[in-house]
N, C-alpha and C. Protein backbone atom coordinates (compact mmCIF):
# COMPACT_ATOMS: atom_id res chain seq x y z
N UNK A 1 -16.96 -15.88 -35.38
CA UNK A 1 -16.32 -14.93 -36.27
C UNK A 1 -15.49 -13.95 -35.44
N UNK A 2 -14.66 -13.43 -35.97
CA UNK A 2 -13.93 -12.19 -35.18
C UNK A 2 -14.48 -10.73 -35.04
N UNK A 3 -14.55 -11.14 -33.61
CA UNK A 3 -15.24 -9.92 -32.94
C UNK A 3 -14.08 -8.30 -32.97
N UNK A 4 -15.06 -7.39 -33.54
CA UNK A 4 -14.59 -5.99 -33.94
C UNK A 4 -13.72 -5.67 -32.81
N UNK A 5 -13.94 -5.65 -31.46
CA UNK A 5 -13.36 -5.06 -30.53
C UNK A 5 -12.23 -5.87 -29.92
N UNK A 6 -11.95 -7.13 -30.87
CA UNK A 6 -10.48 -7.90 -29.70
C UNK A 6 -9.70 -7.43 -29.25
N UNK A 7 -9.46 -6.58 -30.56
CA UNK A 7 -7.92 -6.21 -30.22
C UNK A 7 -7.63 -4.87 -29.35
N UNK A 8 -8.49 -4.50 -28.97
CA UNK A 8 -8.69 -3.09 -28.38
C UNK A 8 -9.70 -4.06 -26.89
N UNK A 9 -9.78 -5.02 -26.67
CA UNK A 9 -9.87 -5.79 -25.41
C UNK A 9 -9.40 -6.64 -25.09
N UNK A 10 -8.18 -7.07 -25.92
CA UNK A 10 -6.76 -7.71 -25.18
C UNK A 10 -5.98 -6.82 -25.43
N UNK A 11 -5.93 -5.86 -25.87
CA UNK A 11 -4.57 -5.03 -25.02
C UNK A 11 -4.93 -4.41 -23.95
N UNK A 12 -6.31 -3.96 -23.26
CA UNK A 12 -6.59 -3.52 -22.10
C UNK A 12 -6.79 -4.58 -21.41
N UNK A 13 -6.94 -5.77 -21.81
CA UNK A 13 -6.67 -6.90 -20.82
C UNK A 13 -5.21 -6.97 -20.28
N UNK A 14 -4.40 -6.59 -21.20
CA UNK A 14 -2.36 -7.05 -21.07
C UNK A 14 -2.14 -5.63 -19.86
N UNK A 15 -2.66 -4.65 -20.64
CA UNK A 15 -2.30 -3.31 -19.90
C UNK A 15 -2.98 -3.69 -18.20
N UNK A 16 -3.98 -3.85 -17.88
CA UNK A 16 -4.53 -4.84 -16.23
C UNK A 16 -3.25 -5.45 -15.73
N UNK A 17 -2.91 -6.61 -16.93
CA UNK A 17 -2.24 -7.65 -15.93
C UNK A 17 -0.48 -7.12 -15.87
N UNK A 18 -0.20 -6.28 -16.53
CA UNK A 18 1.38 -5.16 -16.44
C UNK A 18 0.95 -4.34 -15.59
N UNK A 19 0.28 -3.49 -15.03
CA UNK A 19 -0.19 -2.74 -13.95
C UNK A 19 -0.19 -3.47 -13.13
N UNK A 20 -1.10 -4.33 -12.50
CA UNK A 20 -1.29 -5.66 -11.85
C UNK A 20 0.18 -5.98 -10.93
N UNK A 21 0.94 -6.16 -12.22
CA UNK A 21 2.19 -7.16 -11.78
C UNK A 21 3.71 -5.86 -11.55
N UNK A 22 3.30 -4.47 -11.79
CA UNK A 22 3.50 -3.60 -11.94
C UNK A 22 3.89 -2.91 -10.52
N UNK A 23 2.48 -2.51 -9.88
CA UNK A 23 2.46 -2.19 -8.53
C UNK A 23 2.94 -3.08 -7.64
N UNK A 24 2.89 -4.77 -8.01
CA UNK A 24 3.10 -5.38 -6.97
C UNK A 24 4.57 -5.50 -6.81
N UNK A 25 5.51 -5.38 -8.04
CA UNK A 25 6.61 -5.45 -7.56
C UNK A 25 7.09 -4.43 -7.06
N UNK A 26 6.68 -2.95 -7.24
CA UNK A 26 7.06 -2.32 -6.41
C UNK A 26 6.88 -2.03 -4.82
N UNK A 27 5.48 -2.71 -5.12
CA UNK A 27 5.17 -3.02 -3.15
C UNK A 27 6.18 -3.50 -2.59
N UNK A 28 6.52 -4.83 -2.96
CA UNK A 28 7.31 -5.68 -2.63
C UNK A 28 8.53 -5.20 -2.58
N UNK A 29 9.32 -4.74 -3.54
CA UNK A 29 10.59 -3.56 -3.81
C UNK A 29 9.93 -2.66 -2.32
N UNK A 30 9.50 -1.86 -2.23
CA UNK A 30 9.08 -1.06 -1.11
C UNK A 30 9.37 -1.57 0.18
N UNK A 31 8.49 -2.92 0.48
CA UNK A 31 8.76 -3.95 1.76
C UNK A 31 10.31 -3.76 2.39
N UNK A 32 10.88 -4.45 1.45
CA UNK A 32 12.07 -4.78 1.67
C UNK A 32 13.34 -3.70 1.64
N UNK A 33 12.72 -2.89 1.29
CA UNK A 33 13.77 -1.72 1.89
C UNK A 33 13.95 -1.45 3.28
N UNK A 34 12.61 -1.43 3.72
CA UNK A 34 12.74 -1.02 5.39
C UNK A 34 13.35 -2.48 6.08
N UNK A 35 13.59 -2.23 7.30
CA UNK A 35 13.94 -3.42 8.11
C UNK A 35 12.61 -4.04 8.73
N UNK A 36 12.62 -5.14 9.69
CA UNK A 36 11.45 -5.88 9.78
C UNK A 36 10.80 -5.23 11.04
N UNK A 37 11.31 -4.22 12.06
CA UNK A 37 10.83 -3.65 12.69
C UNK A 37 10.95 -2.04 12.57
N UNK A 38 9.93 -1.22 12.15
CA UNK A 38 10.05 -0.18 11.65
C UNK A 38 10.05 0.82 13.04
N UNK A 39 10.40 2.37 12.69
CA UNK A 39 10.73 3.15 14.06
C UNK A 39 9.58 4.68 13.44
N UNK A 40 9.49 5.36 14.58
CA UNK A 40 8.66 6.41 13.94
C UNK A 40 8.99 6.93 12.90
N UNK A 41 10.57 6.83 12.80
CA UNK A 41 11.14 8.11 11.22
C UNK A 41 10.92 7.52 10.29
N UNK A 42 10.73 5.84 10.24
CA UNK A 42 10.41 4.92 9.09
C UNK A 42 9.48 5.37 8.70
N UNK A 43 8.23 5.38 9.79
CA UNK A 43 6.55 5.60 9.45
C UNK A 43 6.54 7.29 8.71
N UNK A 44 7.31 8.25 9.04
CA UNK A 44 7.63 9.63 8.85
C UNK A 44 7.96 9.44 7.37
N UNK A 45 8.70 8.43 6.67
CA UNK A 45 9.59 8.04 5.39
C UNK A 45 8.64 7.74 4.86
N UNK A 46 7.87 6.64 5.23
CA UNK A 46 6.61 5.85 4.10
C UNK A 46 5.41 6.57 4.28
N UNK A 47 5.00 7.15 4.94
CA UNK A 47 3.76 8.05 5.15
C UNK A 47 4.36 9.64 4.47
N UNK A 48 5.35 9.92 4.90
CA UNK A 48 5.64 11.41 4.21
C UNK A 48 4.89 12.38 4.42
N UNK A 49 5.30 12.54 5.93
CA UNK A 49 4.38 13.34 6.82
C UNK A 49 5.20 13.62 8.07
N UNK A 50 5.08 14.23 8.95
CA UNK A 50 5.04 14.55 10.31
C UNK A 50 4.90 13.88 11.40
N UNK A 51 5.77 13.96 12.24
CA UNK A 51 5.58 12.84 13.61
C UNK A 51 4.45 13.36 13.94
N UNK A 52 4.11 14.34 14.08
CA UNK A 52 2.49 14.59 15.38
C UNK A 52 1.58 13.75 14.37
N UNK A 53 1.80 13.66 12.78
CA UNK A 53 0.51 12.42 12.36
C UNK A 53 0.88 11.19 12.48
N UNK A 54 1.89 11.05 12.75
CA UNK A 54 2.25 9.60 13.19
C UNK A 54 1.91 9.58 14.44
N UNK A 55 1.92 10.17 15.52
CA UNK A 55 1.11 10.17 16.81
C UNK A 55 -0.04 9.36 16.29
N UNK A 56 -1.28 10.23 15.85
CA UNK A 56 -2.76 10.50 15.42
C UNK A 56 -2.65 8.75 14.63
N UNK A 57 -1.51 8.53 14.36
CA UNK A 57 -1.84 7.44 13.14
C UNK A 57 -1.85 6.21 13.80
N UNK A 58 -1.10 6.07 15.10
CA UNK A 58 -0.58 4.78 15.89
C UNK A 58 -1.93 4.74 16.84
N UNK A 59 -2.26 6.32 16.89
CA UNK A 59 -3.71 5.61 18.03
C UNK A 59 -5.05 5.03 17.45
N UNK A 60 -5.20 4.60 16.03
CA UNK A 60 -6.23 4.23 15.44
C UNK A 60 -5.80 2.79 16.17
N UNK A 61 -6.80 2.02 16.62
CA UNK A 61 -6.88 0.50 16.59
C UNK A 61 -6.09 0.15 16.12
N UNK A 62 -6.78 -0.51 15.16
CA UNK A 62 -6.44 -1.35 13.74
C UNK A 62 -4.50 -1.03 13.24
N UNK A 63 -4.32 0.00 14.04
CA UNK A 63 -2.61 0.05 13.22
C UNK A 63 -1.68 -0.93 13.83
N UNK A 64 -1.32 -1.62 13.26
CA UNK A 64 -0.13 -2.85 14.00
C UNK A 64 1.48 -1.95 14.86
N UNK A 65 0.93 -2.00 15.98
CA UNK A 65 2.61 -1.87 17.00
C UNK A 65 2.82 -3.52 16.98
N UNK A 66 4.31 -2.98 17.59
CA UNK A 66 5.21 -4.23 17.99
C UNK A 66 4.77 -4.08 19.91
N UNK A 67 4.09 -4.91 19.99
CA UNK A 67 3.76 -4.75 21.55
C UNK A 67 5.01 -5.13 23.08
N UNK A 68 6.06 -5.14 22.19
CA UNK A 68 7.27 -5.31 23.50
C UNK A 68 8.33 -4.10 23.52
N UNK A 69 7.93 -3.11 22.34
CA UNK A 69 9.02 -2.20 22.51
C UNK A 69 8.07 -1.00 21.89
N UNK A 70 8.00 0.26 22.85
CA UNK A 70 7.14 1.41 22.30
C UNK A 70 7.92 2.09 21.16
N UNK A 71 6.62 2.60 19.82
CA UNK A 71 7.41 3.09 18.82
C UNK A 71 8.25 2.32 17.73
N UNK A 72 7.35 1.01 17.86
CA UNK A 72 8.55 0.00 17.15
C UNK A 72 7.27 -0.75 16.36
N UNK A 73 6.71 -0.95 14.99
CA UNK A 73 5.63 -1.76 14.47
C UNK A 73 6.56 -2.79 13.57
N UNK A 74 5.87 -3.73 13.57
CA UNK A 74 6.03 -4.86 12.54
C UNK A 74 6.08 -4.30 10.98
N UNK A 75 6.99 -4.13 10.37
CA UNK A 75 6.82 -4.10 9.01
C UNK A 75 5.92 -4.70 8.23
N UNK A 76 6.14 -5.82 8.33
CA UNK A 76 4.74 -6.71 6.89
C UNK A 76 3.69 -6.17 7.53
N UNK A 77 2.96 -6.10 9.01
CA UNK A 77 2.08 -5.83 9.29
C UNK A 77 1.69 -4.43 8.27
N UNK A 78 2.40 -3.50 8.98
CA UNK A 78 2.21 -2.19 8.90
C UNK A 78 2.22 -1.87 6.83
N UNK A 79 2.54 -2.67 6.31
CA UNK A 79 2.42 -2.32 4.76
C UNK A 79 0.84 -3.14 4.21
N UNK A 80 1.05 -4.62 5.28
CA UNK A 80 -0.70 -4.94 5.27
C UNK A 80 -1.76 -4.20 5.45
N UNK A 81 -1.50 -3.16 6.78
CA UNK A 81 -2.98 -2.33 6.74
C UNK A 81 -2.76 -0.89 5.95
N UNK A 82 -1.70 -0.79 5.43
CA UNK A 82 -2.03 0.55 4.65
C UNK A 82 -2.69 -0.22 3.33
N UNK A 83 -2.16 -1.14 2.80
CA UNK A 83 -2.57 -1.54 1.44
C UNK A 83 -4.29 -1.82 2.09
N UNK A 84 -4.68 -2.78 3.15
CA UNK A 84 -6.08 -2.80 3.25
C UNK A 84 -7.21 -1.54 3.59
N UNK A 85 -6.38 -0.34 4.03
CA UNK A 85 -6.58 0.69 4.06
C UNK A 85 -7.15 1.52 3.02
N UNK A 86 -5.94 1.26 2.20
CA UNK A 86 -6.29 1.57 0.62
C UNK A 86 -7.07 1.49 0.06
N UNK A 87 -7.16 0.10 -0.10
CA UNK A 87 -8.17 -0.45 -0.80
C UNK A 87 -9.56 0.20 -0.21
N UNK A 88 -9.85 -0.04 1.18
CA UNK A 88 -11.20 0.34 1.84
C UNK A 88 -11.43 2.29 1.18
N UNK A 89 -10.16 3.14 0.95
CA UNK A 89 -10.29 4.15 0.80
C UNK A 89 -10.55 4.28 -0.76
N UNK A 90 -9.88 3.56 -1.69
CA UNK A 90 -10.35 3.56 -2.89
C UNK A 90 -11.47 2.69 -3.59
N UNK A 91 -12.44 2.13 -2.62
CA UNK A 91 -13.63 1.40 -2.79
C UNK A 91 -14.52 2.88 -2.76
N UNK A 92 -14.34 3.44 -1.61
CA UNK A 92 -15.15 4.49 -1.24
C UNK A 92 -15.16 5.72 -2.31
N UNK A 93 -13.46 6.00 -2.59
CA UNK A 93 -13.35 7.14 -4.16
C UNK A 93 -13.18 6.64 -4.70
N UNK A 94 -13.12 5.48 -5.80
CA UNK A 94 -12.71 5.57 -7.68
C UNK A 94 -11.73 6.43 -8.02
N UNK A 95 -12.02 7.35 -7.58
CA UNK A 95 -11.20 8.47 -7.68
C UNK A 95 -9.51 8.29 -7.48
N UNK A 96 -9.13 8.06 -6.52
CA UNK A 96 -8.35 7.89 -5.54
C UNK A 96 -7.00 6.74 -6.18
N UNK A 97 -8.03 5.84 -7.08
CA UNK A 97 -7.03 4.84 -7.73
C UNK A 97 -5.74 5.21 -8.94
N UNK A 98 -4.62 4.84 -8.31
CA UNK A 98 -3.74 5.36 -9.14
C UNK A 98 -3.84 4.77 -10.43
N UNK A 99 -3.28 5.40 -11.72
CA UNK A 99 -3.56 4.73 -13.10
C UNK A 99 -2.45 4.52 -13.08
């Protein structure tokens, strides 16, 4: 029989998969603006912040440089660990997740 709540749990199903498909094209839109090797003012542009935290930000491990030229990271890399970043930071807050 038809369940009371469908229709009020496929449109928050549709609203998921438009969000979903939502953010990703703008990731992607995002990507491809920068060039494939990014420079500190890039990281200054997409972070929207200050070189001395871009210092602080390149000495974590885990941040992808381009290892033949100082001050120079891989693009796809560098949008890979902020998004896995993310994620690890919005596992931790709920909060944190954009609507």
């Amino acid at each position: 029989m038809f369940h009371p709540d469908y229709e009020t749990e496929f449109l928050e199903k549709v609203r998921m998969v438009v969000r979903e498909e939502n953010e990703q094209f703008w990731k992607t839109h995002a990507v491809q603006k920068y060039p494939e090797i990014l420079t500190n003012d890039h990281l200054c542009e997409i972070f929207q912040c200050k070189i001395a935290k871009i210092y602080d930000l390149v000495k974590i491990g885990s941040f992808p440089i381009f290892p033949h030229i100082q001050a120079h990271y891989p693009r796809d890399l560098v949008f890979k660990w902020i998004n896995e970043n993310s994620t690890i930071a919005q596992a931790l807050n709920p909060k944190l997740r954009a609507i």
